[in-house]
PDB file of N, CA and C in Angstrom:
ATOM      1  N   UNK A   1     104.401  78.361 105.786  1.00  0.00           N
ATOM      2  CA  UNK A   1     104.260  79.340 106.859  1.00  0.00           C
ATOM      3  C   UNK A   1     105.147  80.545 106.549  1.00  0.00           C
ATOM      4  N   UNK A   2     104.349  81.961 106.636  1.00  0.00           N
ATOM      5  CA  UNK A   2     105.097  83.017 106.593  1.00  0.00           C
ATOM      6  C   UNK A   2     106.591  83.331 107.728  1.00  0.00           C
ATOM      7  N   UNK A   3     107.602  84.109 106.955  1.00  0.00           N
ATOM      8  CA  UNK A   3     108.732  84.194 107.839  1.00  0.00           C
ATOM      9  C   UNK A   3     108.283  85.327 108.812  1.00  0.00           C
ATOM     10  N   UNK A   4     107.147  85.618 108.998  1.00  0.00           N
ATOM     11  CA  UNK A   4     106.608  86.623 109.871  1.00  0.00           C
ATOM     12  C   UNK A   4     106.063  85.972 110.897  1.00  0.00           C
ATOM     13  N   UNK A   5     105.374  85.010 110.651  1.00  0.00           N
ATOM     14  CA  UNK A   5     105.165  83.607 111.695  1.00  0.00           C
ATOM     15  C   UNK A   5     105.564  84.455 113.303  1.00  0.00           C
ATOM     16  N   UNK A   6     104.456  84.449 114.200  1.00  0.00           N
ATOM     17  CA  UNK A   6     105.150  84.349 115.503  1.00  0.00           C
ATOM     18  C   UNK A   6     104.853  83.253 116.029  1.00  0.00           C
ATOM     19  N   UNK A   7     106.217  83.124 117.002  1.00  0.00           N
ATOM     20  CA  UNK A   7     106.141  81.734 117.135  1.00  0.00           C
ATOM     21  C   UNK A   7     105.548  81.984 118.877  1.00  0.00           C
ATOM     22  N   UNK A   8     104.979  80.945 119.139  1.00  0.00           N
ATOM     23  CA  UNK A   8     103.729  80.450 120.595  1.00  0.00           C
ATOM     24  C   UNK A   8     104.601  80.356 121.486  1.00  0.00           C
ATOM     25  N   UNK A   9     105.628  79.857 120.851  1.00  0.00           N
ATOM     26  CA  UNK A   9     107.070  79.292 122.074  1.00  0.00           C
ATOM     27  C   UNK A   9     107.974  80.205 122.628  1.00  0.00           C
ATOM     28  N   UNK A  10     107.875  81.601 122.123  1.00  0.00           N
ATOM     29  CA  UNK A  10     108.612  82.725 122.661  1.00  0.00           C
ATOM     30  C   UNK A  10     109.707  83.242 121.935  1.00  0.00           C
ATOM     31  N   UNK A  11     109.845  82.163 121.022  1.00  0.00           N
ATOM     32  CA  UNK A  11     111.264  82.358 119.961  1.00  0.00           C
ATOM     33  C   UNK A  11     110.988  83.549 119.213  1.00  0.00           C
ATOM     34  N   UNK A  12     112.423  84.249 119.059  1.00  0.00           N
ATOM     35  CA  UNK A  12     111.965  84.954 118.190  1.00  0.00           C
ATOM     36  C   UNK A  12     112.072  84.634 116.194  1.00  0.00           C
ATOM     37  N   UNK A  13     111.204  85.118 115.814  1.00  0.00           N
ATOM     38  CA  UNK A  13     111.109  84.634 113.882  1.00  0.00           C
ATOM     39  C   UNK A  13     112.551  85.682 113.352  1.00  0.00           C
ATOM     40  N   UNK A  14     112.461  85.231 112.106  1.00  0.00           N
ATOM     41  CA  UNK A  14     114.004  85.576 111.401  1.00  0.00           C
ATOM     42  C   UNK A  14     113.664  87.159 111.758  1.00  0.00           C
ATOM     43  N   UNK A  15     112.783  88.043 111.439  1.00  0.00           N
ATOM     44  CA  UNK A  15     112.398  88.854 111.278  1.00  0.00           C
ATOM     45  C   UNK A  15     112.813  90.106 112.354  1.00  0.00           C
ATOM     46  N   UNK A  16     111.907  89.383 113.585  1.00  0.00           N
ATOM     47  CA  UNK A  16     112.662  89.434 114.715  1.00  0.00           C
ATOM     48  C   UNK A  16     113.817  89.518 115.410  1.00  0.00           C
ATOM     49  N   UNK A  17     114.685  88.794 115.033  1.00  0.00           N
ATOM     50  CA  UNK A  17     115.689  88.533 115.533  1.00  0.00           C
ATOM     51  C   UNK A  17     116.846  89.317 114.496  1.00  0.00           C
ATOM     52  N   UNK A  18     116.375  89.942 113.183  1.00  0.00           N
ATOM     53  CA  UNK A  18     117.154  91.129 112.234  1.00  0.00           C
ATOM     54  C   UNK A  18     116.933  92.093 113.126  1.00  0.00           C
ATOM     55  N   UNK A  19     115.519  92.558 113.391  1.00  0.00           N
ATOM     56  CA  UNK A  19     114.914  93.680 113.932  1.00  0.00           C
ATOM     57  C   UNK A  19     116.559  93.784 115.539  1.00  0.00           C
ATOM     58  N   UNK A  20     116.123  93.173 116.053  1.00  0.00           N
ATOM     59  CA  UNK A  20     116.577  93.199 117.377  1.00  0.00           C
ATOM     60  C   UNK A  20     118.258  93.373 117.145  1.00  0.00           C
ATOM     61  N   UNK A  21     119.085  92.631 116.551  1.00  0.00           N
ATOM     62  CA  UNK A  21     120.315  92.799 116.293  1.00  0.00           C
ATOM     63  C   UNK A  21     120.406  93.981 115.475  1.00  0.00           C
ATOM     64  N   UNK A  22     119.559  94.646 114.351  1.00  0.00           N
ATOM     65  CA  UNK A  22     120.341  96.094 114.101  1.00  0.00           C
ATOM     66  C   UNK A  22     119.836  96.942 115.186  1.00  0.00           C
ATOM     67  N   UNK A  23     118.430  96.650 115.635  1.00  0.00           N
ATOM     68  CA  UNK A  23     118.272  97.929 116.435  1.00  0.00           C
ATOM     69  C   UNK A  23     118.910  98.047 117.917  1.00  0.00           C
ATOM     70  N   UNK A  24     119.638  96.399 118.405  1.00  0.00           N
ATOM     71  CA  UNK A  24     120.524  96.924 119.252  1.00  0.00           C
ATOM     72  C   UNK A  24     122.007  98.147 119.202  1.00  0.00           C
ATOM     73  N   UNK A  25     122.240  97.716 118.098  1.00  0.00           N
ATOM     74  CA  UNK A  25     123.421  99.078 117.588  1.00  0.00           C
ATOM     75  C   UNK A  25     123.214  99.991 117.380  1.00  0.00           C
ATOM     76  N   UNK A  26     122.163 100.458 116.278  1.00  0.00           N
ATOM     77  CA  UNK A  26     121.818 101.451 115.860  1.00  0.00           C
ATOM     78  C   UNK A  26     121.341 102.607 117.059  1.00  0.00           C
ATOM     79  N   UNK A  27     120.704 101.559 117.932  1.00  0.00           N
ATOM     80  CA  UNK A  27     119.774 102.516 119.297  1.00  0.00           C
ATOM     81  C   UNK A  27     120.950 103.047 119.771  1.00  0.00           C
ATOM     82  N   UNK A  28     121.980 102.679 119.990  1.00  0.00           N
ATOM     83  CA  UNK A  28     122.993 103.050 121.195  1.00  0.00           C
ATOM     84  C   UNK A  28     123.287 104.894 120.130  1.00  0.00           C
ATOM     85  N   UNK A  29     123.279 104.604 118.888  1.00  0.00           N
ATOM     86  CA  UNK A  29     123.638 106.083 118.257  1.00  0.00           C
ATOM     87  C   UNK A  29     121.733 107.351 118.388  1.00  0.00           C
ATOM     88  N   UNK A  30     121.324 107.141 118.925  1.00  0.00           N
ATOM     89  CA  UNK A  30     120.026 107.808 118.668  1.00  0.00           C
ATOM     90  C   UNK A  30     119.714 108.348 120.379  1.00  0.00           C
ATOM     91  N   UNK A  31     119.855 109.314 120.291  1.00  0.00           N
ATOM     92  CA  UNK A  31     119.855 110.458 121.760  1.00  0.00           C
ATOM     93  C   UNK A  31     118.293 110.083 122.070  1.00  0.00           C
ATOM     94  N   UNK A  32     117.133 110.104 121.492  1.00  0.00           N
ATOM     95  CA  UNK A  32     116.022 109.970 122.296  1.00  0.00           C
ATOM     96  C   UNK A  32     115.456 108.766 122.101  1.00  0.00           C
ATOM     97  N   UNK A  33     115.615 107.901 121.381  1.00  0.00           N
ATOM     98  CA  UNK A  33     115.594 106.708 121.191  1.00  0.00           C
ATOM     99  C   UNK A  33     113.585 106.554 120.616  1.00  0.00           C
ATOM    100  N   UNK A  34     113.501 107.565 120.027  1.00  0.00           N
ATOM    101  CA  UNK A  34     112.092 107.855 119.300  1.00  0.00           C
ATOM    102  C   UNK A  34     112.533 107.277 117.425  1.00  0.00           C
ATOM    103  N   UNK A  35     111.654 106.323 117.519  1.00  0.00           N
ATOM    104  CA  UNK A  35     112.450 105.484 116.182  1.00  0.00           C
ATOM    105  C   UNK A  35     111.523 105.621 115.130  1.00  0.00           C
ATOM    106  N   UNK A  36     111.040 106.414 114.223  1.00  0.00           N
ATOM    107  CA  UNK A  36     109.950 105.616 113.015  1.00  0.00           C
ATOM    108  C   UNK A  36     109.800 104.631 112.459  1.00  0.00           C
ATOM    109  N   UNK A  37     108.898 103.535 112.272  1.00  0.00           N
ATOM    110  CA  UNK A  37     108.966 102.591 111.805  1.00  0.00           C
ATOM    111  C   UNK A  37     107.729 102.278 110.908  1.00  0.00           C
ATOM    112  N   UNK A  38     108.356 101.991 109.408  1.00  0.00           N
ATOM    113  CA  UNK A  38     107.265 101.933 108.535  1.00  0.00           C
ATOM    114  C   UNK A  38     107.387 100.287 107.706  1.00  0.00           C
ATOM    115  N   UNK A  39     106.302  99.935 107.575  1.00  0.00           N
ATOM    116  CA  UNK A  39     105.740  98.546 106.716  1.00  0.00           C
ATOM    117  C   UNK A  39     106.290  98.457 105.590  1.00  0.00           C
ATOM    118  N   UNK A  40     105.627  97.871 104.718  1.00  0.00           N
ATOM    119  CA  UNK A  40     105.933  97.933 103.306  1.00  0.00           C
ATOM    120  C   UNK A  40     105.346  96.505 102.396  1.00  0.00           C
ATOM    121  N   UNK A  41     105.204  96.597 101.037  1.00  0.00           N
ATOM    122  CA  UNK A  41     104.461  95.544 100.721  1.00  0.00           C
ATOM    123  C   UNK A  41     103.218  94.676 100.771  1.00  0.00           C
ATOM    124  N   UNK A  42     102.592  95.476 101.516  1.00  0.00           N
ATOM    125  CA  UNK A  42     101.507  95.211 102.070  1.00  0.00           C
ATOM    126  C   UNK A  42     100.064  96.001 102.149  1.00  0.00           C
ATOM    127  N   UNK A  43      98.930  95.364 102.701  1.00  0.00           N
ATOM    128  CA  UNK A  43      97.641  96.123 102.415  1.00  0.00           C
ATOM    129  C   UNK A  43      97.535  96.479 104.470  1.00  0.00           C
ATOM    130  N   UNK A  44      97.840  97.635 104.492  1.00  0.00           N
ATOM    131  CA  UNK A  44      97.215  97.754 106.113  1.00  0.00           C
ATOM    132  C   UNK A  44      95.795  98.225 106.630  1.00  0.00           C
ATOM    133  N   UNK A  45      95.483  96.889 107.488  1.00  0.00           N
ATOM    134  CA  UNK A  45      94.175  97.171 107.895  1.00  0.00           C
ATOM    135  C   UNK A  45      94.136  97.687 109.696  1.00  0.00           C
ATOM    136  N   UNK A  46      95.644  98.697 109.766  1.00  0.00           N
ATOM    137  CA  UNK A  46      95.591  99.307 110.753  1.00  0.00           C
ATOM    138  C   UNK A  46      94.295 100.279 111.770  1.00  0.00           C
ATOM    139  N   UNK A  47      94.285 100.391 112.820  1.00  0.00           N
ATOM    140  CA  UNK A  47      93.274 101.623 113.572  1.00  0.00           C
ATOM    141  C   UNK A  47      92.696 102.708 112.564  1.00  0.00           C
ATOM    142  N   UNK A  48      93.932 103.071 112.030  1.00  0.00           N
ATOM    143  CA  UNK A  48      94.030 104.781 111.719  1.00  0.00           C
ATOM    144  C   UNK A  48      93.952 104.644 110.219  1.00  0.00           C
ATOM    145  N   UNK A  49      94.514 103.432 109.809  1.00  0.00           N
ATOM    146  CA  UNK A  49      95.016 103.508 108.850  1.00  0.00           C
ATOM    147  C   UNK A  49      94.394 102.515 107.691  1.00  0.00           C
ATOM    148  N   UNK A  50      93.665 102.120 107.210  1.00  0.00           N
ATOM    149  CA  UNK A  50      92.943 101.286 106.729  1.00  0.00           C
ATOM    150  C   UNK A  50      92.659 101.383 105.348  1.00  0.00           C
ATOM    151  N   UNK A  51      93.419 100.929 104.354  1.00  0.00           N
ATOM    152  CA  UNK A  51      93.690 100.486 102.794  1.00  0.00           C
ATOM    153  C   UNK A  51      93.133  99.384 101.936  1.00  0.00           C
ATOM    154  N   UNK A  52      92.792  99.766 101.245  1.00  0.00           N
ATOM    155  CA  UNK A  52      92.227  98.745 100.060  1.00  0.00           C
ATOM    156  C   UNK A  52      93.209  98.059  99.309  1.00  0.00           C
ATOM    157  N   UNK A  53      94.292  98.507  98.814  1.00  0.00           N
ATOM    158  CA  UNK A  53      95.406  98.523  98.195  1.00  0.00           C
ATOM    159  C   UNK A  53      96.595  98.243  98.467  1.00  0.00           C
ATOM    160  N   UNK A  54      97.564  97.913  98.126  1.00  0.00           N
ATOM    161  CA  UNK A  54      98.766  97.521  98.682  1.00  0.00           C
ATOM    162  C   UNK A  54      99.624  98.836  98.663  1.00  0.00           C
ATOM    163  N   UNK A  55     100.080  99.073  99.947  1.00  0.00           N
ATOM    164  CA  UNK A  55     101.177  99.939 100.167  1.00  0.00           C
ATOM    165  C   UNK A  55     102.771 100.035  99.798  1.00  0.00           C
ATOM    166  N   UNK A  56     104.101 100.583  99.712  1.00  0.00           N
ATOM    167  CA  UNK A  56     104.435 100.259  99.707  1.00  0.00           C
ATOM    168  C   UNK A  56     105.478 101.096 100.728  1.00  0.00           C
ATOM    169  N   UNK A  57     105.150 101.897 101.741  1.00  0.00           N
ATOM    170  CA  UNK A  57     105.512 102.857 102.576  1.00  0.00           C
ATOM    171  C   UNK A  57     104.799 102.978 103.590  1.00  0.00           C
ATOM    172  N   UNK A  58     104.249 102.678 104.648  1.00  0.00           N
ATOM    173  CA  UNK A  58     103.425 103.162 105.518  1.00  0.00           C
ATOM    174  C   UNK A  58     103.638 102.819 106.974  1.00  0.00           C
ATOM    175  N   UNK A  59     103.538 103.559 108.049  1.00  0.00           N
ATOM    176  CA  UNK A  59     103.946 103.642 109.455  1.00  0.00           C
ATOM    177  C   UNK A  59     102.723 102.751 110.074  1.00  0.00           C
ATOM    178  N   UNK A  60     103.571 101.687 110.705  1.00  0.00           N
ATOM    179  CA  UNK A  60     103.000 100.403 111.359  1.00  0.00           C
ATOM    180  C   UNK A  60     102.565 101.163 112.180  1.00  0.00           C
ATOM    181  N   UNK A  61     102.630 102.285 113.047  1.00  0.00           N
ATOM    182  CA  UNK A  61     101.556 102.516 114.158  1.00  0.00           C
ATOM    183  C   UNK A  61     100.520 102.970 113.524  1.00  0.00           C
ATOM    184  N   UNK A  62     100.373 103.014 112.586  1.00  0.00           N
ATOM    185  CA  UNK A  62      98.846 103.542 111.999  1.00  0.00           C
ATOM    186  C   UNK A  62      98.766 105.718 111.867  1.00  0.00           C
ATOM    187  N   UNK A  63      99.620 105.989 112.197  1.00  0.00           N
ATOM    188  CA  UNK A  63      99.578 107.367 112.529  1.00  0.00           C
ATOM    189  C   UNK A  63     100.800 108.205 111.566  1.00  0.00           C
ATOM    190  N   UNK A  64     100.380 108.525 110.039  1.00  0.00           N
ATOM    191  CA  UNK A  64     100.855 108.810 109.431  1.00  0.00           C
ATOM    192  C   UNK A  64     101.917 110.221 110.027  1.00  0.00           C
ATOM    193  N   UNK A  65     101.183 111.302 110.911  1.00  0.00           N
ATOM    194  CA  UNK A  65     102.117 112.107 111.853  1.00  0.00           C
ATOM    195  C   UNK A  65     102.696 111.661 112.915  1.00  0.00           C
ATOM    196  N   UNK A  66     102.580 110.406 113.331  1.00  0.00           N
ATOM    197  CA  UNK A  66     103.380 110.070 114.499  1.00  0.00           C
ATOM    198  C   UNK A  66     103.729 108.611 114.286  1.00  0.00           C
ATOM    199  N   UNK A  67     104.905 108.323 113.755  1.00  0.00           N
ATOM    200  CA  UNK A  67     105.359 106.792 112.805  1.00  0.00           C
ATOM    201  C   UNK A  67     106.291 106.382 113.988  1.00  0.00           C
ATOM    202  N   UNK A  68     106.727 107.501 115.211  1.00  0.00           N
ATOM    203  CA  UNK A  68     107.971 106.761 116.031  1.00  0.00           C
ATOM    204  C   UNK A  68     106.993 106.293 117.225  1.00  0.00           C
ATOM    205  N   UNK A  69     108.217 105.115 117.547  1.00  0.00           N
ATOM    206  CA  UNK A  69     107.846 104.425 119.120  1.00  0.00           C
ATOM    207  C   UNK A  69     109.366 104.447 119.571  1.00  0.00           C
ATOM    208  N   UNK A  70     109.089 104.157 120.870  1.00  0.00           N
ATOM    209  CA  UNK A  70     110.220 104.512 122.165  1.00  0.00           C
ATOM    210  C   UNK A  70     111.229 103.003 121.815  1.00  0.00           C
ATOM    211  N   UNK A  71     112.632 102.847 121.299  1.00  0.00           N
ATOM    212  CA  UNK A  71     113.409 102.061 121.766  1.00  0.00           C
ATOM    213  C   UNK A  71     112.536 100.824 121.097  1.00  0.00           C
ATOM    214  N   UNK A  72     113.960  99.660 121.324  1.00  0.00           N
ATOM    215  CA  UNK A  72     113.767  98.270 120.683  1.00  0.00           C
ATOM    216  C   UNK A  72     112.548  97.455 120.956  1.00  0.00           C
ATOM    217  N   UNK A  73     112.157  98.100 122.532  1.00  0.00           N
ATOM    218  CA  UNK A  73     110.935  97.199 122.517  1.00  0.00           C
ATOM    219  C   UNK A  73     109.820  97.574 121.875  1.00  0.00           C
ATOM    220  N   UNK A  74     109.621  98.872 121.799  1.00  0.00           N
ATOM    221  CA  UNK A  74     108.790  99.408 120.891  1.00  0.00           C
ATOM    222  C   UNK A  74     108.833  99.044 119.408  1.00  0.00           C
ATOM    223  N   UNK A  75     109.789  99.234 118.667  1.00  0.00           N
ATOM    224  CA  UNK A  75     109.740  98.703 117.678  1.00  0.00           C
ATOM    225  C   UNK A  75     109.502  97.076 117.537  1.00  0.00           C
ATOM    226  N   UNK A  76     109.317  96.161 117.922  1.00  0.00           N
ATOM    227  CA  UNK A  76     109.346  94.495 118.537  1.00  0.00           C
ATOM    228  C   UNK A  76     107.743  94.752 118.328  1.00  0.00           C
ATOM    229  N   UNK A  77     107.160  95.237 119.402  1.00  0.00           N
ATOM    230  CA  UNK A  77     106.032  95.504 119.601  1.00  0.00           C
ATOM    231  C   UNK A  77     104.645  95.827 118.610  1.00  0.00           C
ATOM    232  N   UNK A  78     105.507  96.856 117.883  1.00  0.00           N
ATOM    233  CA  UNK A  78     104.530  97.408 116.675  1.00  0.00           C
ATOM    234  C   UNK A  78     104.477  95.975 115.914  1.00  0.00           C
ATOM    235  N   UNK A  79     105.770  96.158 115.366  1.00  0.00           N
ATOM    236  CA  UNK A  79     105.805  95.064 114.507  1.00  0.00           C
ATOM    237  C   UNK A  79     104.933  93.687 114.844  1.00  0.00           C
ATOM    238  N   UNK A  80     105.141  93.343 115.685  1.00  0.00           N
ATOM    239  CA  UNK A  80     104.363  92.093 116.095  1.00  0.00           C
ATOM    240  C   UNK A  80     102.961  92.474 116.307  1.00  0.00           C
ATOM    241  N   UNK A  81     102.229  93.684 116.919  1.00  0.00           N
ATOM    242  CA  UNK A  81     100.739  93.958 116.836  1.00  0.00           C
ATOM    243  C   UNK A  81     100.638  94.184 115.344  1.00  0.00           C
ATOM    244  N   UNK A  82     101.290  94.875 114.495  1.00  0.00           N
ATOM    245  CA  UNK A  82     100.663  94.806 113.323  1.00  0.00           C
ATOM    246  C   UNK A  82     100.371  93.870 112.412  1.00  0.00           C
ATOM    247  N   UNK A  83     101.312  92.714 112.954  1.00  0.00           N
ATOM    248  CA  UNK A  83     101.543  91.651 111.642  1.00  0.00           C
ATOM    249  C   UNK A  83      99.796  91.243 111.558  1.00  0.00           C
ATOM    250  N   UNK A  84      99.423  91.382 112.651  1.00  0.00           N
ATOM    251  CA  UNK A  84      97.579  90.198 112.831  1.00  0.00           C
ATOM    252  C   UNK A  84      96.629  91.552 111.466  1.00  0.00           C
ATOM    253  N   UNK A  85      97.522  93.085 111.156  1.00  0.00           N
ATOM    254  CA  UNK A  85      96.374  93.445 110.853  1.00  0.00           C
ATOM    255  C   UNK A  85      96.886  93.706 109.191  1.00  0.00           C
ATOM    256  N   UNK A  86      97.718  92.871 108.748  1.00  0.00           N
ATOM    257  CA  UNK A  86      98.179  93.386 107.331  1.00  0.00           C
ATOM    258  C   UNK A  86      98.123  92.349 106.446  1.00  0.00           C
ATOM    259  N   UNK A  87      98.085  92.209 105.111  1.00  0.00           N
ATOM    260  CA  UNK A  87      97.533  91.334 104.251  1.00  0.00           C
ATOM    261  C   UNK A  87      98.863  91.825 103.156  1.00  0.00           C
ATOM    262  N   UNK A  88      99.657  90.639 103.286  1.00  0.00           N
ATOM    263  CA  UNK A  88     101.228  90.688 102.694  1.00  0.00           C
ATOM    264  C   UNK A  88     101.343  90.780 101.240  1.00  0.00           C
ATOM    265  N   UNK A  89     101.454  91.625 100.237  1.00  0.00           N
ATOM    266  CA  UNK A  89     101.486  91.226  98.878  1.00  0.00           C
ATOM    267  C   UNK A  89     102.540  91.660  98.194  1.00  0.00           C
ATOM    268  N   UNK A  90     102.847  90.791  97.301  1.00  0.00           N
ATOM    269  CA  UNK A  90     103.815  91.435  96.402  1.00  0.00           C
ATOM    270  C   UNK A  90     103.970  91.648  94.876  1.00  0.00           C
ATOM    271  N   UNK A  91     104.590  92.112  94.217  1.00  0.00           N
ATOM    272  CA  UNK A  91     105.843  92.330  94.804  1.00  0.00           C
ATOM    273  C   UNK A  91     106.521  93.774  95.531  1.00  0.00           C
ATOM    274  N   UNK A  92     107.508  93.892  96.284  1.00  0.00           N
ATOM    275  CA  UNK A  92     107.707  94.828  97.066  1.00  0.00           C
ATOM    276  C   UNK A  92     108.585  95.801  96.412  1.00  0.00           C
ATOM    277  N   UNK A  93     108.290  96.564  96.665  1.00  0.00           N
ATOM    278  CA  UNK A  93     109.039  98.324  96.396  1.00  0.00           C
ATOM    279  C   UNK A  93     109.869  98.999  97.212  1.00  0.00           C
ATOM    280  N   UNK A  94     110.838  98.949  97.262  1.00  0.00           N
ATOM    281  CA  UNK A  94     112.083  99.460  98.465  1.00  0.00           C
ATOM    282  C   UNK A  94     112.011 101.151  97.950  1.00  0.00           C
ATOM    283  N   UNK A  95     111.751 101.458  96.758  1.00  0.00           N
ATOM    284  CA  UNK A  95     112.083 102.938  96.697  1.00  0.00           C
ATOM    285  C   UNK A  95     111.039 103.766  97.033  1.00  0.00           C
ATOM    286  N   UNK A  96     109.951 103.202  97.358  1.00  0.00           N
ATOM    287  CA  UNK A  96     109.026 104.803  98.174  1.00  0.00           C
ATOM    288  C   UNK A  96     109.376 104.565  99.778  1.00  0.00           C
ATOM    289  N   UNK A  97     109.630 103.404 100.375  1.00  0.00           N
ATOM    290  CA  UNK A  97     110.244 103.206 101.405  1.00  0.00           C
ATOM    291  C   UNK A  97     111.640 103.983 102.087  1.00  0.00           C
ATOM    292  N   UNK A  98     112.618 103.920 100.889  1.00  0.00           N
ATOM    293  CA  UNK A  98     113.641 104.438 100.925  1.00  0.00           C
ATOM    294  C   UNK A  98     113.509 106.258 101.034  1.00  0.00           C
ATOM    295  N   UNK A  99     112.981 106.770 100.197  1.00  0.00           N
ATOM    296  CA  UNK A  99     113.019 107.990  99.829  1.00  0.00           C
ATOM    297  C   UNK A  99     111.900 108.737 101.004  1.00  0.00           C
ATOM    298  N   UNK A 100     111.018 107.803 101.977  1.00  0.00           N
ATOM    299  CA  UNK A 100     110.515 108.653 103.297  1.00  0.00           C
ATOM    300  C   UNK A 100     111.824 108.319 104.400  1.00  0.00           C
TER     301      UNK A 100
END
């Protein structure tokens, strides 16, 4: 089972529970609390956004001009609607990630 796994029981996955502990700190430094959040490693078969290929940079809301959502729950959120639409491959690339 993937560590992306959501779990039925409410728990949150490792993933999750990284997400939530940096973005509790980090949020408290960010005045509008408008966060970008991009994927990686993966083929997205997002709304907007829909790839043949594996990515290794791309904004989980599907909206290459509009990558932010509001605060921790937002980010929780994406992440977890997107996981049902992405097809995980590797291996992964931190430097086109890094450098948007």
């Amino acid at each position: 089972e993937s560590l992306h796994a959501i779990n039925q029981n409410g728990k949150l996955n490792q993933y999750q529970q990284a997400i939530q502990a940096v973005g509790e700190i980090l949020l408290n430094y960010d005045y509008d609390k408008l966060v970008p959040v991009y994927g990686f490693g993966a083929i997205p078969h997002l709304p907007n956004l829909n790839l043949q290929t594996v990515s290794h940079c791309f904004p989980l809301t599907g909206e290459a001009e509009y990558p932010n959502v509001y605060g921790l729950e937002g980010i929780l959120e994406v992440y977890k609607t997107s996981l049902k639409k992405l097809e995980f491959s590797g291996p992964t690339y931190f430097e086109p990630l890094i450098q948007n």
